[in-house]
C-alpha atoms as a PDB file:
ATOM      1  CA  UNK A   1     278.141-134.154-212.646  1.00  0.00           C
ATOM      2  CA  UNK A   2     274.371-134.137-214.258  1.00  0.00           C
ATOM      3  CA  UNK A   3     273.194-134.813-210.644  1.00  0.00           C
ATOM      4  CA  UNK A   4     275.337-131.905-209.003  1.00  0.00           C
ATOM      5  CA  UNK A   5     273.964-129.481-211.477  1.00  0.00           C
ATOM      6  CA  UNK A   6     270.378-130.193-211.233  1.00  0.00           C
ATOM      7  CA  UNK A   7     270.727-130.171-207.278  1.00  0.00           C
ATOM      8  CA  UNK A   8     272.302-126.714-207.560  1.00  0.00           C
ATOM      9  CA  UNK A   9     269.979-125.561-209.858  1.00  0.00           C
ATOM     10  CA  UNK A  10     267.097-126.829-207.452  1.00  0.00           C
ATOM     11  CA  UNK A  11     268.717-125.511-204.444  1.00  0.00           C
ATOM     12  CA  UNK A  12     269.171-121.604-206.133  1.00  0.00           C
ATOM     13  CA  UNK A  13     265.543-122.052-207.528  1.00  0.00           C
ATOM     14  CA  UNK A  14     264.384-122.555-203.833  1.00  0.00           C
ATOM     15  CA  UNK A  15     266.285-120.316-202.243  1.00  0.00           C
ATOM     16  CA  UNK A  16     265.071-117.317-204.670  1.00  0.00           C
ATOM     17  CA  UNK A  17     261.688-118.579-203.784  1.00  0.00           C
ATOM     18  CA  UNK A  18     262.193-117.907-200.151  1.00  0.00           C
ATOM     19  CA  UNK A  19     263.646-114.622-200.544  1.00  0.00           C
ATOM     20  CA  UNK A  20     260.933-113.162-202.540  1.00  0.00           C
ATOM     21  CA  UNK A  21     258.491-114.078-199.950  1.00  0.00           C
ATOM     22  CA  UNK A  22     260.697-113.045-197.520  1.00  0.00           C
ATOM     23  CA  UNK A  23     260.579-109.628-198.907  1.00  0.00           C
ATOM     24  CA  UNK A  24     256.666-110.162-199.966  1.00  0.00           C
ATOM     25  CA  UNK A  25     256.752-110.702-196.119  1.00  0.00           C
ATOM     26  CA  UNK A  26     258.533-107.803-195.345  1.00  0.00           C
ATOM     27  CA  UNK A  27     256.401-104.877-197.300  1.00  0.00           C
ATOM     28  CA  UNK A  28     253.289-106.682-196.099  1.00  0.00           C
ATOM     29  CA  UNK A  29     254.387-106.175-192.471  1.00  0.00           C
ATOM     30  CA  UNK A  30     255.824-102.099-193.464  1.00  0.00           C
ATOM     31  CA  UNK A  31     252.727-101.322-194.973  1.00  0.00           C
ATOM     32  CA  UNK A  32     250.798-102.605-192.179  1.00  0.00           C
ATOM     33  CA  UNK A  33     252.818-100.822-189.829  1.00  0.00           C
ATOM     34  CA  UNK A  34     252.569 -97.705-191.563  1.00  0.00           C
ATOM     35  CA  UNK A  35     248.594 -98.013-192.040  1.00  0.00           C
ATOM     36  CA  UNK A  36     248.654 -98.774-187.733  1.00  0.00           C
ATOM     37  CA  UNK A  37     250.922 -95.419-187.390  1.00  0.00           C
ATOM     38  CA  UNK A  38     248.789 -93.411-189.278  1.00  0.00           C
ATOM     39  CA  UNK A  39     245.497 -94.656-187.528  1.00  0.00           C
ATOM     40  CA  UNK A  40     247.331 -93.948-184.313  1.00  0.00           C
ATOM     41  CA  UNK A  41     248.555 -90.392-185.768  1.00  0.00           C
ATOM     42  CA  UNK A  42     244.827 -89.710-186.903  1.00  0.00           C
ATOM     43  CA  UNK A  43     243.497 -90.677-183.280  1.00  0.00           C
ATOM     44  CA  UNK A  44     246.126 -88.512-181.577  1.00  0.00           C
ATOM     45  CA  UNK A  45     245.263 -85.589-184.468  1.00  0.00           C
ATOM     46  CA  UNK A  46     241.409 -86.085-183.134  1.00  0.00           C
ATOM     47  CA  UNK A  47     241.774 -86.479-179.559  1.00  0.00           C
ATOM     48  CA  UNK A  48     243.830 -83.204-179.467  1.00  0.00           C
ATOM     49  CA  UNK A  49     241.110 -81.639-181.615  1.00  0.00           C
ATOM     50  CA  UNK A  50     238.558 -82.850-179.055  1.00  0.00           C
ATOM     51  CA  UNK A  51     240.709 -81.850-175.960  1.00  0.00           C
ATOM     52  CA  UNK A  52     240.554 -77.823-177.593  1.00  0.00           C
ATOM     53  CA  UNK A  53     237.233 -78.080-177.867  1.00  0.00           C
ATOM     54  CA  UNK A  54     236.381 -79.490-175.391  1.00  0.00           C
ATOM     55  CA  UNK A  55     239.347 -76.877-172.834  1.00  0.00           C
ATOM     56  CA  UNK A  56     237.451 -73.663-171.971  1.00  0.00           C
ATOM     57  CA  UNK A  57     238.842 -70.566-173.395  1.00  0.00           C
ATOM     58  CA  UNK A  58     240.927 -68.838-170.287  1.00  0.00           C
ATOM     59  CA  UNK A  59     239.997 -65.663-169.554  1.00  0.00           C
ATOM     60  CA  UNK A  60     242.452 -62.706-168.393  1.00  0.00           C
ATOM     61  CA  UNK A  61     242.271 -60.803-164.920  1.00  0.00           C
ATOM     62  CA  UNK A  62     240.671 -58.136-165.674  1.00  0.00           C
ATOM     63  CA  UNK A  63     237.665 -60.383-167.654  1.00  0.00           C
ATOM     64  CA  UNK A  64     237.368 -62.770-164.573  1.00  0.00           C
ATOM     65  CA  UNK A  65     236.918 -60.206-162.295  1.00  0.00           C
ATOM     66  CA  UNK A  66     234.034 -58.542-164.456  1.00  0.00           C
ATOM     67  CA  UNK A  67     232.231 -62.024-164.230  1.00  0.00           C
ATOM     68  CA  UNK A  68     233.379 -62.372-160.748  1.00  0.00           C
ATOM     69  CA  UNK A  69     231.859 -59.189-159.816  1.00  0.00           C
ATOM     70  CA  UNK A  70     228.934 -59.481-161.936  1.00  0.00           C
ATOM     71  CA  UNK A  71     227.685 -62.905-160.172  1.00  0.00           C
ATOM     72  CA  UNK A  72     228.243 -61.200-156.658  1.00  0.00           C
ATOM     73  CA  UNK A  73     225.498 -58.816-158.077  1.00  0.00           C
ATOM     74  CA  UNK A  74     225.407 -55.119-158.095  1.00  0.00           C
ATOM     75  CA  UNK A  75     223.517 -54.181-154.800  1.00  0.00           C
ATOM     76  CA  UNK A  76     226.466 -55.388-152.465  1.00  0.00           C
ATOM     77  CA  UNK A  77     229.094 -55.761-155.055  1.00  0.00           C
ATOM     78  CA  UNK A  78     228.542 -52.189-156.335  1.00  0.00           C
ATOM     79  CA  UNK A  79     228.684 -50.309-152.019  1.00  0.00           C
ATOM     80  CA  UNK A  80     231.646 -52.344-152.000  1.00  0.00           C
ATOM     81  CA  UNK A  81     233.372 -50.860-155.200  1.00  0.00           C
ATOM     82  CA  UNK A  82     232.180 -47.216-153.585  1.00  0.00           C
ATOM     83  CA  UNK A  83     234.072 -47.742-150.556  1.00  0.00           C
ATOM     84  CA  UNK A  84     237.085 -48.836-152.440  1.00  0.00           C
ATOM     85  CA  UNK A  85     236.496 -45.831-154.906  1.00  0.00           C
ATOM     86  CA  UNK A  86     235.893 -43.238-151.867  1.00  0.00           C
ATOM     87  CA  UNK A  87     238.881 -44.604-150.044  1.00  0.00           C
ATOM     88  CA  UNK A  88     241.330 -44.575-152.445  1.00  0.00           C
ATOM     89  CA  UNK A  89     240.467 -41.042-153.564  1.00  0.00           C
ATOM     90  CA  UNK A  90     240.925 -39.821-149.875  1.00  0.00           C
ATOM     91  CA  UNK A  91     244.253 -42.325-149.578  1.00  0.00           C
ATOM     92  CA  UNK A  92     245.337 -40.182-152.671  1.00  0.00           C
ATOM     93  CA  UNK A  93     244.865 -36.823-151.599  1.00  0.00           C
ATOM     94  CA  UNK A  94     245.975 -37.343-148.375  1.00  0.00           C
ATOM     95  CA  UNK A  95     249.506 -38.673-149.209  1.00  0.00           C
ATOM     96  CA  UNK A  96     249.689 -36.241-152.216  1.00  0.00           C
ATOM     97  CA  UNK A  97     249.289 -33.743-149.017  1.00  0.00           C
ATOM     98  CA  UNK A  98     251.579 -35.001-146.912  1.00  0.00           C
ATOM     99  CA  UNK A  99     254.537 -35.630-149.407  1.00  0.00           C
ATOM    100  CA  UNK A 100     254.216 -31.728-149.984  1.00  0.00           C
ATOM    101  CA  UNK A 101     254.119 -31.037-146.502  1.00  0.00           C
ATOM    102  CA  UNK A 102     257.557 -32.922-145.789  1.00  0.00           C
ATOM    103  CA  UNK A 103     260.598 -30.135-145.839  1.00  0.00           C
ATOM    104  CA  UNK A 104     264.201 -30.339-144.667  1.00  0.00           C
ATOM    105  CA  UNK A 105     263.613 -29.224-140.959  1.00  0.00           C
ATOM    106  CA  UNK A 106     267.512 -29.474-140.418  1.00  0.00           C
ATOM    107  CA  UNK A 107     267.821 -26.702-143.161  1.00  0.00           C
ATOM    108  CA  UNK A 108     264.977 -24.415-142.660  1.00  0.00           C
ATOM    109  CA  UNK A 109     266.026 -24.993-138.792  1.00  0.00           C
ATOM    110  CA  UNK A 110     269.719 -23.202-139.778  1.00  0.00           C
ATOM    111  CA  UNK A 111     268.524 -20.726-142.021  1.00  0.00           C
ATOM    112  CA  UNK A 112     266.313 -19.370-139.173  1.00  0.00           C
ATOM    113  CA  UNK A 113     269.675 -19.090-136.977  1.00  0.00           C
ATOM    114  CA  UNK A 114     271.446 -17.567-139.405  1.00  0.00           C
ATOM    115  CA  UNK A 115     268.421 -15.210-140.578  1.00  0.00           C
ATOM    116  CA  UNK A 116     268.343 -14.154-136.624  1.00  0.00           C
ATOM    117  CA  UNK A 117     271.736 -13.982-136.209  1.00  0.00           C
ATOM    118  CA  UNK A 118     272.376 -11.002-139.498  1.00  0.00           C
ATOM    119  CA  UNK A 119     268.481  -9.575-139.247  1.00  0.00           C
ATOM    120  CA  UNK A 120     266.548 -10.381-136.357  1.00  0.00           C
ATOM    121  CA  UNK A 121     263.541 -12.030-135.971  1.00  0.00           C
ATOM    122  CA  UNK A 122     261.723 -10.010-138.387  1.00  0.00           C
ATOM    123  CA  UNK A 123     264.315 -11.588-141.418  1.00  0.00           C
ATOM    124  CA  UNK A 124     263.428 -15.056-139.439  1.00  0.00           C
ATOM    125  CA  UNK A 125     260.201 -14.689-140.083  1.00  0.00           C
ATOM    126  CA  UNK A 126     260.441 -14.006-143.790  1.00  0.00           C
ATOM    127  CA  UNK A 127     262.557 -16.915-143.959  1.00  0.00           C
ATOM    128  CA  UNK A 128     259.525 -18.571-142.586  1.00  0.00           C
ATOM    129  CA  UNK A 129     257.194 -17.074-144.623  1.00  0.00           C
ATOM    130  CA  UNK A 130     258.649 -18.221-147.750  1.00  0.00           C
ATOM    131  CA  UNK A 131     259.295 -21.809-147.198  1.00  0.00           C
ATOM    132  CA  UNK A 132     256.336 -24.379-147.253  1.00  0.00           C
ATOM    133  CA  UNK A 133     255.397 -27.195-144.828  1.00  0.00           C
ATOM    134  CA  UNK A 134     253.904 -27.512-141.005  1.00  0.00           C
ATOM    135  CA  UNK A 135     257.509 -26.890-139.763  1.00  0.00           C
ATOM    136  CA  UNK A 136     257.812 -23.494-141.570  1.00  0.00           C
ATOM    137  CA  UNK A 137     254.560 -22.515-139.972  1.00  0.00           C
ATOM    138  CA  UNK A 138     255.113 -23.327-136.560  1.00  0.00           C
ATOM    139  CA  UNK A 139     258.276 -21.544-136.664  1.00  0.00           C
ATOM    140  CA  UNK A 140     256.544 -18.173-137.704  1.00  0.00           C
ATOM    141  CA  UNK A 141     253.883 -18.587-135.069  1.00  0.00           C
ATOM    142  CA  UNK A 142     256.807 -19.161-132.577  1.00  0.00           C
ATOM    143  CA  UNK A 143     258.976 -16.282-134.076  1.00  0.00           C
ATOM    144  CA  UNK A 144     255.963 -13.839-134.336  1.00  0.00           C
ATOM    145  CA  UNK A 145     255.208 -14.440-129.914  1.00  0.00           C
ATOM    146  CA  UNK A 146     258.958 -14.273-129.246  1.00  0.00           C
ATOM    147  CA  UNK A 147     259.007 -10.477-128.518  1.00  0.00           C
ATOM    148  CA  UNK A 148     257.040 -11.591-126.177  1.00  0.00           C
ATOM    149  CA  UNK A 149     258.768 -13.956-124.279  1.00  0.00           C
ATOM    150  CA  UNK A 150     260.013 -17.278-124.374  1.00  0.00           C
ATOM    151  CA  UNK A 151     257.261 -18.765-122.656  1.00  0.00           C
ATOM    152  CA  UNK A 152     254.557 -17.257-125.135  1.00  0.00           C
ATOM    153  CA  UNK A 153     256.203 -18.618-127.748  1.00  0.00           C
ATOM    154  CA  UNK A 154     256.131 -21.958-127.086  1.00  0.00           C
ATOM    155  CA  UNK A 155     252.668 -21.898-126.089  1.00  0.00           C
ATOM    156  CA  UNK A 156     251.990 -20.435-129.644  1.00  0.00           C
ATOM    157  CA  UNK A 157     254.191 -23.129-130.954  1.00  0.00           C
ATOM    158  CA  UNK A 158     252.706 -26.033-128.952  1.00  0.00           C
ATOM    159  CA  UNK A 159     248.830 -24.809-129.992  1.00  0.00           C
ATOM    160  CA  UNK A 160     249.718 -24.457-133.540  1.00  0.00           C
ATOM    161  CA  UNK A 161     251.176 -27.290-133.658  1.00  0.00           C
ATOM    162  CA  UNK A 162     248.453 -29.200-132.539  1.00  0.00           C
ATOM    163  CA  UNK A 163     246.515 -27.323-135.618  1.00  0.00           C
ATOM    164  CA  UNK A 164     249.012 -28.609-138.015  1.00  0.00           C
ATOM    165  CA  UNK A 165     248.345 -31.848-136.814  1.00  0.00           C
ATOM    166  CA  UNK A 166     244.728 -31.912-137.181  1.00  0.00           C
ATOM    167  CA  UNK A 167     245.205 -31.058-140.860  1.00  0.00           C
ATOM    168  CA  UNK A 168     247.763 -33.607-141.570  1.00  0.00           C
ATOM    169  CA  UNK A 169     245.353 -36.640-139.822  1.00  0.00           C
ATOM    170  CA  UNK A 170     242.191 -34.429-141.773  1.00  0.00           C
ATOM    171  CA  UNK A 171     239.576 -37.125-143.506  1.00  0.00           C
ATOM    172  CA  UNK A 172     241.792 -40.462-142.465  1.00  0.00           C
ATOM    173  CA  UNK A 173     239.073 -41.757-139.921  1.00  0.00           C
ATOM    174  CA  UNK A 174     236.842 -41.774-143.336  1.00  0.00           C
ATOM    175  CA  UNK A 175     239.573 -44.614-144.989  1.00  0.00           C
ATOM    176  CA  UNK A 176     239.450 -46.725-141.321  1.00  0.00           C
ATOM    177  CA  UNK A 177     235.319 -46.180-141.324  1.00  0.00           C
ATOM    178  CA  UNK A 178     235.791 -47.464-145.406  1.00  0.00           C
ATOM    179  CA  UNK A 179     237.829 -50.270-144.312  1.00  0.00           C
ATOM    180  CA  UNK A 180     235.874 -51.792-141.075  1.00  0.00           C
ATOM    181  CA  UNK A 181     232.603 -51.157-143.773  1.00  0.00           C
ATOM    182  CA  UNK A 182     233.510 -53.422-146.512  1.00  0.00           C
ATOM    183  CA  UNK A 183     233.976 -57.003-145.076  1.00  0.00           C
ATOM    184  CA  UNK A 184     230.914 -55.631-143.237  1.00  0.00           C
ATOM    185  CA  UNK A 185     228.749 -55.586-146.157  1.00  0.00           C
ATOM    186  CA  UNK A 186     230.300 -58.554-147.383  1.00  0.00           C
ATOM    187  CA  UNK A 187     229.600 -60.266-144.713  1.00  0.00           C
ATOM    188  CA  UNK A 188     225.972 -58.976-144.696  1.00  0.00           C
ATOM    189  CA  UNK A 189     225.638 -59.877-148.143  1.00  0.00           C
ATOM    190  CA  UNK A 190     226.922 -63.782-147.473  1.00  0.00           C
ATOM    191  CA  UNK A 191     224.598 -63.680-144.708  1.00  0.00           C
ATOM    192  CA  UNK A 192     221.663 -62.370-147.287  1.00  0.00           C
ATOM    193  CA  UNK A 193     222.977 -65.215-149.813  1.00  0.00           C
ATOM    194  CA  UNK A 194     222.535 -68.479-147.482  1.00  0.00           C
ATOM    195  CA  UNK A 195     219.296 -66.925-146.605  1.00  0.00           C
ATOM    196  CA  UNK A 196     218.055 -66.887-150.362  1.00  0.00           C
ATOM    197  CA  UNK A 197     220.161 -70.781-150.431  1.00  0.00           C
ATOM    198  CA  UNK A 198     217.883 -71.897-147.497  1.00  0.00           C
ATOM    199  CA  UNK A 199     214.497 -69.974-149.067  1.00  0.00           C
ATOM    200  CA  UNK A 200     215.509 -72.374-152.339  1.00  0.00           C
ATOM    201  CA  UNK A 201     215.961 -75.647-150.087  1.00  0.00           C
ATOM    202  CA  UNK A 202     212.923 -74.747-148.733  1.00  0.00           C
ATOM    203  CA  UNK A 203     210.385 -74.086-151.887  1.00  0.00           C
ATOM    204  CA  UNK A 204     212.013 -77.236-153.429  1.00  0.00           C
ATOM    205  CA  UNK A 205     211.631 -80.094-150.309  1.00  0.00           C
ATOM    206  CA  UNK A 206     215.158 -81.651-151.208  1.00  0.00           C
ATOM    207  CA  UNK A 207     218.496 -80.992-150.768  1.00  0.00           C
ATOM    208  CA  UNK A 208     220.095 -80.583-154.014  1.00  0.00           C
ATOM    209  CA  UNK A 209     223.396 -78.911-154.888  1.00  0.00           C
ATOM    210  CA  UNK A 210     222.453 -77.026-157.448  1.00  0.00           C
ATOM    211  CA  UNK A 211     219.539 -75.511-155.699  1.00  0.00           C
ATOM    212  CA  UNK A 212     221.708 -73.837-153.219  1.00  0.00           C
ATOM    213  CA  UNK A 213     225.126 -73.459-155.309  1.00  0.00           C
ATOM    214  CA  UNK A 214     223.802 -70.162-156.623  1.00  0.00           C
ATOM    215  CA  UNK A 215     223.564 -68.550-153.241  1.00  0.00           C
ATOM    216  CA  UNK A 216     226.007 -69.442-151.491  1.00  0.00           C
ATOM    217  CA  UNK A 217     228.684 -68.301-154.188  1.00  0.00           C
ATOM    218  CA  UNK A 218     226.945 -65.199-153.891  1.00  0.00           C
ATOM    219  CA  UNK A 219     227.696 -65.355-149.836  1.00  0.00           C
ATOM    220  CA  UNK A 220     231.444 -66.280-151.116  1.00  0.00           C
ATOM    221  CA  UNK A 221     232.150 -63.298-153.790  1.00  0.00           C
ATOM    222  CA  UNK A 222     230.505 -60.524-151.218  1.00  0.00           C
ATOM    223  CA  UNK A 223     232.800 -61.856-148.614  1.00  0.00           C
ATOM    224  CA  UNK A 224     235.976 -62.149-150.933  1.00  0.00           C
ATOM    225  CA  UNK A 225     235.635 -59.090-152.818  1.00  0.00           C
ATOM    226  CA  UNK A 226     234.637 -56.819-149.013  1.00  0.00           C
ATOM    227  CA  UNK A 227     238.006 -58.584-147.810  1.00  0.00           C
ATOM    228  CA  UNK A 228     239.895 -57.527-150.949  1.00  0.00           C
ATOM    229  CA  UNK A 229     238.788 -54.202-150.170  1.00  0.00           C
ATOM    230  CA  UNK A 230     239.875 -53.787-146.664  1.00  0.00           C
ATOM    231  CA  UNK A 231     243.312 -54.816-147.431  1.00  0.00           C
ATOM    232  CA  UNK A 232     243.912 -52.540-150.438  1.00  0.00           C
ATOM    233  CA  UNK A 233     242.707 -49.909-147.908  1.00  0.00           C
ATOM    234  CA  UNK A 234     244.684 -51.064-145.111  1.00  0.00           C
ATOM    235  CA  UNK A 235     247.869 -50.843-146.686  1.00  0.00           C
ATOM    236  CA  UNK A 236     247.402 -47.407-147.785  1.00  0.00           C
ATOM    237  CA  UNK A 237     246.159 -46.373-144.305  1.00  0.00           C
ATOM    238  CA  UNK A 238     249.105 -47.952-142.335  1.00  0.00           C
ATOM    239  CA  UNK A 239     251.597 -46.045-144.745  1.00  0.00           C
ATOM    240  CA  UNK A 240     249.653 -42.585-144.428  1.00  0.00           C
ATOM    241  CA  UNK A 241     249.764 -42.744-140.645  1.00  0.00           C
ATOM    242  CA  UNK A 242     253.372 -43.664-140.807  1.00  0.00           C
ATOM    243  CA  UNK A 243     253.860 -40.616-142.317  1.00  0.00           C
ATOM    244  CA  UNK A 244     251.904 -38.438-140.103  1.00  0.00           C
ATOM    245  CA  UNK A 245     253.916 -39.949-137.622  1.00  0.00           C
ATOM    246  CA  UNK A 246     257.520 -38.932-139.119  1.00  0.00           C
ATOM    247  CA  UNK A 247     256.333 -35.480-139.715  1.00  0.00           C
ATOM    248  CA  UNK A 248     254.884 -35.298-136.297  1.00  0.00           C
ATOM    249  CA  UNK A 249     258.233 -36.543-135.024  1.00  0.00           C
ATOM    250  CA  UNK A 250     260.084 -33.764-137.342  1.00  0.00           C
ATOM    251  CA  UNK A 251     257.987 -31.023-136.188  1.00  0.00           C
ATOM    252  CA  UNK A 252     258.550 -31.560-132.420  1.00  0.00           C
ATOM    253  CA  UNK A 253     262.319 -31.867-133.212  1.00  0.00           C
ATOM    254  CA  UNK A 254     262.311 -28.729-135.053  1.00  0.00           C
ATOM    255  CA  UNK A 255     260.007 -27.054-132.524  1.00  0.00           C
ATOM    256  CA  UNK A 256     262.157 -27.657-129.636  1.00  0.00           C
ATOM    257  CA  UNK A 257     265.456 -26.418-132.017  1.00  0.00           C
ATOM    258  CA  UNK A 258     263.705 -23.581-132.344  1.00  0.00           C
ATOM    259  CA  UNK A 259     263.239 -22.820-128.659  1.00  0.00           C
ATOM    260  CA  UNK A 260     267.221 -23.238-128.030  1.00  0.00           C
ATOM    261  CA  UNK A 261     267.457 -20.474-130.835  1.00  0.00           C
ATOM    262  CA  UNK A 262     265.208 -18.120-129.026  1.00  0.00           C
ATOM    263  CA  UNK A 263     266.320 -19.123-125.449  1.00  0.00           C
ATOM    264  CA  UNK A 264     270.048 -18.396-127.066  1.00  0.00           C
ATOM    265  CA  UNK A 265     269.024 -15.423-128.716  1.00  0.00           C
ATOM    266  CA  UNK A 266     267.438 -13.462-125.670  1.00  0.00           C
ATOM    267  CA  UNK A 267     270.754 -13.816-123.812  1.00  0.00           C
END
């Protein structure tokens, strides 16, 4: 019985033994792992520090294309923002122009009949008189030959039409002249920029990158920027002479309504 209680007593004694250095075990390994998780958090914490400083601040459009613009230079850079300035301002007008030269030709076209029909051509013409647009006018120049005869009035309405036409296509050969100019002078400009490249290539007796870098992204930004120009311009041109063209179109459809009025009206 002596002997069972001693080997009990020796087994508990080493079996607390081996739990506390299990658990001495244990902590040593948590606290190690926590020491390795910071030193990994701390290296994450600085590489992301370094990776900020080290990332270039981005820079918005309208900042990017003042440096862009700037390292073209001004002499090419700055003909090439006049002939976007210029052409724009004549893109403007003109389709400011030719939005208040559009009028309901089917309208005008029956209050003329009707206006004939109660007070002659003279209350035709006032009808004329009073409403804008190229339509309006044609129809007084017809209306003020058709005492006349028929003939004389379409004449008159043929000739002024013509005039009505030159002032609706008035100043657009200046936006095509803007837009075959600007990838002109950039062009002329990349031309002048491998030149000054070469001149560099030349002075140094190697071929290094960074001699000629600086020229020929000059060359590059002329070109780019004298393209960007004739596109912005070409849009607006192709959508003014569409409209000269439906105007044109409503004006010869109106003009030739007009001559079954007076052909009916002389009857």
């Amino acid at each position: 019985m002596k002997r069972l209680l001693s080997i009990i007593a020796i087994i508990s004694v080493v079996f607390t033994h081996n739990i506390d250095s299990n658990n001495i075990i244990f902590q040593d390994e948590m606290e190690t792992t926590e020491v390795q998780d910071t030193q990994v958090d701390s290296s994450m914490e600085v590489e992301e520090v370094v990776e900020e400083m080290e990332e270039p601040a981005q820079l918005n459009f309208h900042q990017e294309l003042k440096k862009r613009f700037i390292e073209g230079g001004p002499g090419f850079m700055g003909i090439v923002l006049l002939c976007l300035i210029l052409g724009l301002a004549i893109a403007i007008e003109r389709i400011i122009f030719l939005n208040l030269s559009e009028s309901d030709s089917d309208k005008l076209t029956e209050e003329v009949e009707s206006a004939m029909k109660s007070g002659g051509i003279k209350a035709a013409k006032e009808v004329c008189r009073n409403t804008p647009g190229p339509v309006a006018s044609i129809f007084y120049q017809g209306l003020d030959r058709a005492n006349e005869s028929v003939e004389s009035a379409e004449k008159a309405v043929i000739a002024y039409g013509g005039v009505q036409m030159g002032q609706l296509e008035k100043n657009v050969s200046w936006i095509s002249l803007f837009i075959a100019l600007a990838p002109m002078l950039g062009f002329m400009g990349t031309v002048i920029g491998m030149i000054q490249a070469f001149d560099k290539i030349e002075a140094a007796g190697d071929m290094q990158p960074s001699l000629v870098a600086g020229g020929i992204k000059v060359a590059l930004l002329t070109t780019v920027f004298g393209l960007i120009v004739a596109i912005i311009l070409q849009i607006f041109y192709n959508y003014i002479i569409a409209k000269i063209d439906s105007i044109v179109n409503d004006m010869e459809n109106a003009s030739i309504s007009l001559m079954d009025i007076l052909v009916n009206n002389k009857k």
